[in-house]
Protein backbone atom coordinates (compact mmCIF):
# COMPACT_ATOMS: atom_id res chain seq x y z
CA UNK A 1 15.46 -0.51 -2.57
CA UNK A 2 18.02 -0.94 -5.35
CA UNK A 3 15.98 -4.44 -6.57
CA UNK A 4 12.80 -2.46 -6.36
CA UNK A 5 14.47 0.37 -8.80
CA UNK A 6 15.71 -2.43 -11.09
CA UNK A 7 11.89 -3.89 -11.33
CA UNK A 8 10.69 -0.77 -12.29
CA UNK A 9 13.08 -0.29 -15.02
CA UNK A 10 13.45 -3.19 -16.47
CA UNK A 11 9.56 -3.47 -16.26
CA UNK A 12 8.98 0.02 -17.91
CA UNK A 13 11.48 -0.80 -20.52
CA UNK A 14 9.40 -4.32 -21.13
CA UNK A 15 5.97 -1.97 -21.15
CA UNK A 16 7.75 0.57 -23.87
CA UNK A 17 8.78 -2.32 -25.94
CA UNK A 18 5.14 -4.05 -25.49
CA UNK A 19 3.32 -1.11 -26.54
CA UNK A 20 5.71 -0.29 -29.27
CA UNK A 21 5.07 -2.86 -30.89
CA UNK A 22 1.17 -3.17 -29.73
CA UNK A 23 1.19 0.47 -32.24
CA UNK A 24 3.16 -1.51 -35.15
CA UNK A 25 0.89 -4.36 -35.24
CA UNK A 26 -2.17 -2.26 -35.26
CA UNK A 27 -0.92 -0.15 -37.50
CA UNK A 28 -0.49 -3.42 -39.88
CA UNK A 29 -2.97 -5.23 -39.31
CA UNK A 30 -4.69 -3.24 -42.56
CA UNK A 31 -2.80 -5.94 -44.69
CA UNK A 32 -3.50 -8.83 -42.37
CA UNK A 33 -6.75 -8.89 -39.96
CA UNK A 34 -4.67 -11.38 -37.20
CA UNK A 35 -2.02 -8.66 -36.59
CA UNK A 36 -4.91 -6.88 -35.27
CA UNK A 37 -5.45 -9.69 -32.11
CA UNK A 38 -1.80 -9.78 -31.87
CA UNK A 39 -1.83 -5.81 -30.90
CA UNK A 40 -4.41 -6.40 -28.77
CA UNK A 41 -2.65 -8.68 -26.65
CA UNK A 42 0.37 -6.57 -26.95
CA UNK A 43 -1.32 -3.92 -25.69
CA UNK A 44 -2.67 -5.24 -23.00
CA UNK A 45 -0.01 -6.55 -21.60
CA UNK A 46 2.00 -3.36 -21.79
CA UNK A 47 -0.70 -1.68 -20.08
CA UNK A 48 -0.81 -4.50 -17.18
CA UNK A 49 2.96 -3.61 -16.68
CA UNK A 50 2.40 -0.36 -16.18
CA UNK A 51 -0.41 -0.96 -13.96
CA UNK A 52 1.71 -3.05 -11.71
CA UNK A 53 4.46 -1.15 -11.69
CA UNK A 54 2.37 1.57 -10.52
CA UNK A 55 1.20 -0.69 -7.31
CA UNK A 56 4.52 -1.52 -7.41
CA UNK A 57 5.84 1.58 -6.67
CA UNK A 58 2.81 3.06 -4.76
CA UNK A 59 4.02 4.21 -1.31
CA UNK A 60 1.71 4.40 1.85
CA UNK A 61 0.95 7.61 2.76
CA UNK A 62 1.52 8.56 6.93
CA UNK A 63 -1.33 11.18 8.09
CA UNK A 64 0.29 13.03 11.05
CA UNK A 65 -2.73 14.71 13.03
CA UNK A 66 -2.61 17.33 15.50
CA UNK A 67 -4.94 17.07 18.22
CA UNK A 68 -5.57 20.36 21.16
CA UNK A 69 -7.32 19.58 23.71
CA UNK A 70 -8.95 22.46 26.41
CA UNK A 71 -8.53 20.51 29.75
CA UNK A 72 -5.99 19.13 31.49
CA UNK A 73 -4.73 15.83 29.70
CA UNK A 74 -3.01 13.12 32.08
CA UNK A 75 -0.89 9.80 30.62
CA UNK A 76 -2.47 6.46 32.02
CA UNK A 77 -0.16 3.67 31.64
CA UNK A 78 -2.23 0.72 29.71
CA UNK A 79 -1.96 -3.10 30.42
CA UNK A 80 -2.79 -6.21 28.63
CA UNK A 81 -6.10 -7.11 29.23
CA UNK A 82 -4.70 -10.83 28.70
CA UNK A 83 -1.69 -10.57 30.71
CA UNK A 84 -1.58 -7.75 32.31
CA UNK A 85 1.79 -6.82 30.66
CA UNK A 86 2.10 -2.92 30.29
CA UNK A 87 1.72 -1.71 26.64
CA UNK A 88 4.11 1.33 24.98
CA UNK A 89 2.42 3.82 23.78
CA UNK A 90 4.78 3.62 20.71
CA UNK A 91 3.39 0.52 19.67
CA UNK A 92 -0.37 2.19 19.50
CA UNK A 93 -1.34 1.77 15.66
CA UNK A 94 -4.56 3.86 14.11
CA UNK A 95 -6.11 1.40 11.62
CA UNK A 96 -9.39 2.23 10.19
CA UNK A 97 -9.96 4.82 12.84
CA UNK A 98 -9.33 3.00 15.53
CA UNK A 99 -6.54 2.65 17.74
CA UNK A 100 -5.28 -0.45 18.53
CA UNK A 101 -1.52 -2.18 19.84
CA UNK A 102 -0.19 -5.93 20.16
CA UNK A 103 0.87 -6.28 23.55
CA UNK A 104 5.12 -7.22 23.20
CA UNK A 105 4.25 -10.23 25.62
CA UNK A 106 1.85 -12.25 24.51
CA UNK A 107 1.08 -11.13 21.12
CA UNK A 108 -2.60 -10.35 21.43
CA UNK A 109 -4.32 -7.22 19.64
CA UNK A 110 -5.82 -4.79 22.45
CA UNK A 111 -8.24 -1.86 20.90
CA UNK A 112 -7.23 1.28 23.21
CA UNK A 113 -10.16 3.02 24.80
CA UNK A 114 -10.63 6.06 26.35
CA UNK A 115 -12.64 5.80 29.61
CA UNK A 116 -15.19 8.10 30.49
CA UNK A 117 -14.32 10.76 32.50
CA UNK A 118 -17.73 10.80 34.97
């Protein structure tokens, strides 16, 4: 974490320098029309700094979501469909709205399923 903070500042200090000077060139470029492209650029990349230190910096958000259910609710121990190997429910991932694990054994992705209760 300590190299990510000294990215960020040494990139935002970069940015603040780029734009800085992006505002003095445009603010010249009355007495010569090229300063004008030269802010431009300047600008631009200060801007892209910022906008990469902002995915830079961006951290995934974890959705914790309670669930109550109105019957009884029973744990089924789940197995590899590949090898048969038994899966921990602490490896179950929710991606897209869908659960799914990788079985510790052999490294294939299982979708969890709920079977039908009739």
């Amino acid at each position: 974490m300590l190299c990510m903070d000294f990215r960020v500042i040494f990139g935002s200090i970069i940015a603040a320098i780029l734009l800085f000077f992006g505002v003095v060139f445009a603010l010249a470029s009355t007495y010569a029309p090229f300063r004008l492209a030269v802010a431009i650029v300047l600008l631009i990349a200060g801007f892209g700094i910022i906008g990469a230190l902002y995915f830079l910096t961006k951290r995934p958000s974890e959705i914790i979501q309670r669930v109550e259910f109105s019957g009884e609710m029973r744990a089924v121990p789940i197995q590899c469909p590949n090898c048969g190997g038994s899966i921990k429910p602490n490896n179950i991932k929710i991606v897209d709205s869908v659960p799914y694990s990788i079985c510790d054994y052999c490294g294939h992705t299982i979708e969890v399923v709920e079977e039908p209760k009739w």
